[in-house]
C-alpha atoms as a PDB file:
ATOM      1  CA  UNK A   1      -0.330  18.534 -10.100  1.00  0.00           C
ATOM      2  CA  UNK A   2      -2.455  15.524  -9.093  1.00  0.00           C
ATOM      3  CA  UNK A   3      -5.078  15.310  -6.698  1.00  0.00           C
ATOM      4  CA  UNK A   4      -3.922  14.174  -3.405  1.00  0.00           C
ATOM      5  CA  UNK A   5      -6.186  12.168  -1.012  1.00  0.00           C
ATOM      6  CA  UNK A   6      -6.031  13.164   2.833  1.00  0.00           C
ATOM      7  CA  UNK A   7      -7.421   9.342   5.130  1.00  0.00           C
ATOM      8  CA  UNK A   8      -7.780   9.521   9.006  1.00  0.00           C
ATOM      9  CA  UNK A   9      -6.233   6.264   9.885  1.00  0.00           C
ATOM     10  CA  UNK A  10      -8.546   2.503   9.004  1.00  0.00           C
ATOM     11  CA  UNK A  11      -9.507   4.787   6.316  1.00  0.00           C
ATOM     12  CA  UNK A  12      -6.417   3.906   4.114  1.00  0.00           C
ATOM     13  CA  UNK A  13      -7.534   2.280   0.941  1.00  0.00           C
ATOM     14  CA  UNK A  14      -5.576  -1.250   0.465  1.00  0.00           C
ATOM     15  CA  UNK A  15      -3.401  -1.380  -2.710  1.00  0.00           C
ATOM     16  CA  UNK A  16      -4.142  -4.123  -5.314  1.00  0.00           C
ATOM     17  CA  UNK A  17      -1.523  -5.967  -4.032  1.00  0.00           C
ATOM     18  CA  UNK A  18      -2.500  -6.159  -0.371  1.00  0.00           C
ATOM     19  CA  UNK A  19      -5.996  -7.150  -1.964  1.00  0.00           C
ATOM     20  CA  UNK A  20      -4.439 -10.335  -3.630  1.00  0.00           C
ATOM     21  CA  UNK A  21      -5.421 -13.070  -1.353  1.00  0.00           C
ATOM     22  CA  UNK A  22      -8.546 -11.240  -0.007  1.00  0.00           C
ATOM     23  CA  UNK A  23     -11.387 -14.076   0.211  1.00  0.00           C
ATOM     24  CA  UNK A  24     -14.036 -11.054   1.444  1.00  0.00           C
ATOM     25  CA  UNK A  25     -13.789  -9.030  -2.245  1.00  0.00           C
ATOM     26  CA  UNK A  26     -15.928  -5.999  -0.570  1.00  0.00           C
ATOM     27  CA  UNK A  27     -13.011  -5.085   1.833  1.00  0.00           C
ATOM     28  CA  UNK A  28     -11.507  -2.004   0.788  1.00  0.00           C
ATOM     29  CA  UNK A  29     -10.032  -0.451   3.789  1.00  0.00           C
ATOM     30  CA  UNK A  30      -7.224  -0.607   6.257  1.00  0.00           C
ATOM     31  CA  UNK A  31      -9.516  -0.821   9.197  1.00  0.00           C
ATOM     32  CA  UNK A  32     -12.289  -2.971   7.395  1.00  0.00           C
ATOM     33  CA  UNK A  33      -9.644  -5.677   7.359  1.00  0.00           C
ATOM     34  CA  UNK A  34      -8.717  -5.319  11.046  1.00  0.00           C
ATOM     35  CA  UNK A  35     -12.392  -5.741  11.719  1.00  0.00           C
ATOM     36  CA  UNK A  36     -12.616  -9.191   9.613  1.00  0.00           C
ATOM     37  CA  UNK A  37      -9.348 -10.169  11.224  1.00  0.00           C
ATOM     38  CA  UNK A  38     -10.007  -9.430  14.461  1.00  0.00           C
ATOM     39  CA  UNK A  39     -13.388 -11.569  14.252  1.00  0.00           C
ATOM     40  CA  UNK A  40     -11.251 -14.724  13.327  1.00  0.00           C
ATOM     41  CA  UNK A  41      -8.713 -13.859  15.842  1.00  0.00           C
ATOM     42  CA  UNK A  42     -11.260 -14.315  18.575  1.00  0.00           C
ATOM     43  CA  UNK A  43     -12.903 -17.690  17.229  1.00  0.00           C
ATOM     44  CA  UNK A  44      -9.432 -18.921  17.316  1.00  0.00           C
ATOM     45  CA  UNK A  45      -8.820 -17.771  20.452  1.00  0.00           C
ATOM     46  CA  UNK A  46     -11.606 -19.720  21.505  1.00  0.00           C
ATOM     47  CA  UNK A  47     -10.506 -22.544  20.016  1.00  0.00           C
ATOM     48  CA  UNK A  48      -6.961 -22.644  21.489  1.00  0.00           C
ATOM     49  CA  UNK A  49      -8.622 -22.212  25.162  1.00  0.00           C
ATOM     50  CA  UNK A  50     -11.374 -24.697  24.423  1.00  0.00           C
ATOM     51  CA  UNK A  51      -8.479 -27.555  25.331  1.00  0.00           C
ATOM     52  CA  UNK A  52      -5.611 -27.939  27.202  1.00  0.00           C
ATOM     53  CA  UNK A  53      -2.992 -28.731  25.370  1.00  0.00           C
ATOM     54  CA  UNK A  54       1.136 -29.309  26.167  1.00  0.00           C
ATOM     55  CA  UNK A  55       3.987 -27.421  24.747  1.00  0.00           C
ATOM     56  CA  UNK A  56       5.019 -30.356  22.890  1.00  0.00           C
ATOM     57  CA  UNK A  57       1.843 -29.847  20.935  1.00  0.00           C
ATOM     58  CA  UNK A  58       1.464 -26.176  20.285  1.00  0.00           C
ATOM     59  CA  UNK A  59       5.216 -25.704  19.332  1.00  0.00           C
ATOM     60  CA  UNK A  60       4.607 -28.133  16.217  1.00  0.00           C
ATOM     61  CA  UNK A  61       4.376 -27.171  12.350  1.00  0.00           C
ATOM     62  CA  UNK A  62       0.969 -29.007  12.295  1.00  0.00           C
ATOM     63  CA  UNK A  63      -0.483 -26.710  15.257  1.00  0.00           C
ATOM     64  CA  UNK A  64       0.928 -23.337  14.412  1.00  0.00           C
ATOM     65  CA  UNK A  65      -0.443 -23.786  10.508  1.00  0.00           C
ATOM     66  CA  UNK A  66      -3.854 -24.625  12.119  1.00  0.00           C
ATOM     67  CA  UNK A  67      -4.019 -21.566  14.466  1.00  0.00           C
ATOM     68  CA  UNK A  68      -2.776 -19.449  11.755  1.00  0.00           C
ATOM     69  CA  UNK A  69      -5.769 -20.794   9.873  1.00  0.00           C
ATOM     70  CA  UNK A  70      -8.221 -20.288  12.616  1.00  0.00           C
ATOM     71  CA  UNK A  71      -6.877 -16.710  12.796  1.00  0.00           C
ATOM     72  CA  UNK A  72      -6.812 -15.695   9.154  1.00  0.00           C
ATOM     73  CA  UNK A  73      -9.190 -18.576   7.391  1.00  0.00           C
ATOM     74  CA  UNK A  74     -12.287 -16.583   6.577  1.00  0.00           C
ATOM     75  CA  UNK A  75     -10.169 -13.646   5.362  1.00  0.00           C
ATOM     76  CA  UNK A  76      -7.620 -14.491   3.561  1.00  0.00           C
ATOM     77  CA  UNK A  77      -6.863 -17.815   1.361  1.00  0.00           C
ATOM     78  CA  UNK A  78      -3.093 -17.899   1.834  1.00  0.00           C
ATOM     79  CA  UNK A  79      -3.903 -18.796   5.499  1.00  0.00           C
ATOM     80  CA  UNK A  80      -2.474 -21.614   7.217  1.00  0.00           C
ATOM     81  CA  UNK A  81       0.145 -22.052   4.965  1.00  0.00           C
ATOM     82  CA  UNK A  82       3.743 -20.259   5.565  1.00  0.00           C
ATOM     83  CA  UNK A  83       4.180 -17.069   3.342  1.00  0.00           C
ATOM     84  CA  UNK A  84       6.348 -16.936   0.545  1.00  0.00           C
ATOM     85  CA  UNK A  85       7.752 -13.814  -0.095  1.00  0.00           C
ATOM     86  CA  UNK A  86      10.201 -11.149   2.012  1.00  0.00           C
ATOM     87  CA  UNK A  87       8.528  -9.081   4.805  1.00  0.00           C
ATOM     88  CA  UNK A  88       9.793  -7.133   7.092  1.00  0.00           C
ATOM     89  CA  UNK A  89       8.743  -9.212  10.357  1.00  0.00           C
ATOM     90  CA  UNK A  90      10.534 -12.127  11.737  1.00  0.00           C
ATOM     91  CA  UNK A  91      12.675 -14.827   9.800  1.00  0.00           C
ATOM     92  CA  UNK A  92      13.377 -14.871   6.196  1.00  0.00           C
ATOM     93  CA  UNK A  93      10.422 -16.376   4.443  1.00  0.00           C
ATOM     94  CA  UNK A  94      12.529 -19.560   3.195  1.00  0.00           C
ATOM     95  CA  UNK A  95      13.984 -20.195   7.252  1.00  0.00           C
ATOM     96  CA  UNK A  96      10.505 -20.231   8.461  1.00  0.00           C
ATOM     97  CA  UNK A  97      10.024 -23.987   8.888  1.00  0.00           C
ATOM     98  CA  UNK A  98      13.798 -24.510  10.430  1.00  0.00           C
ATOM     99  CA  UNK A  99      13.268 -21.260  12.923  1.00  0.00           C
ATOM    100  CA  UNK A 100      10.154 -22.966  14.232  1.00  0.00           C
ATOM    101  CA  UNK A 101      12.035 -26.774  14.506  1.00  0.00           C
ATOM    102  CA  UNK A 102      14.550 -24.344  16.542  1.00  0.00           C
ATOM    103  CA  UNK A 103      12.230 -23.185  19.239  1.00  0.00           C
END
């Protein structure tokens, strides 16, 4: 019988494959990553409020790759960019670009 590891929650370790991407190399953690996201999240929060801007803008390819870059940029290097594999949130990966033309 193996040992098995009790975490509180945040303390969950990330797999190796959650880790691919990772620009910050030292995070290890479930909640060490919420911490570096949620520091980007507010700079681009900033951002967005810094300027007045119309729906025709924000609901764009251009604008929503940008924010998601503000958002993720100093964490993770796939940011900005559309992802490219099956999760199990929102559109299928390869509908992505049509779903957003859509709304």
């Amino acid at each position: 019988m193996g040992l098995e590891l009790v975490y509180e929650e945040g303390q969950t370790p990330l797999s190796e494959e959650e880790k691919d991407g990772l620009l910050i190399k030292s995070i290890g953690t479930h909640e060490e990553l919420n911490e570096h996201e949620q520091l980007n999240i507010e700079e681009a929060m900033k951002w967005v409020l810094r300027k007045k801007r119309r729906k025709d803008q924000i609901l764009t390819e251009a604008f929503i790759k940008t924010l998601h870059k503000k958002m993720f940029g100093n964490v993770w290097n796939w940011a900005g960019e559309f992802r490219k594999s099956e999760k199990n949130i929102g559109v299928k990966w390869l509908n992505i670009g049509v779903e957003l033309k859509i709304l």
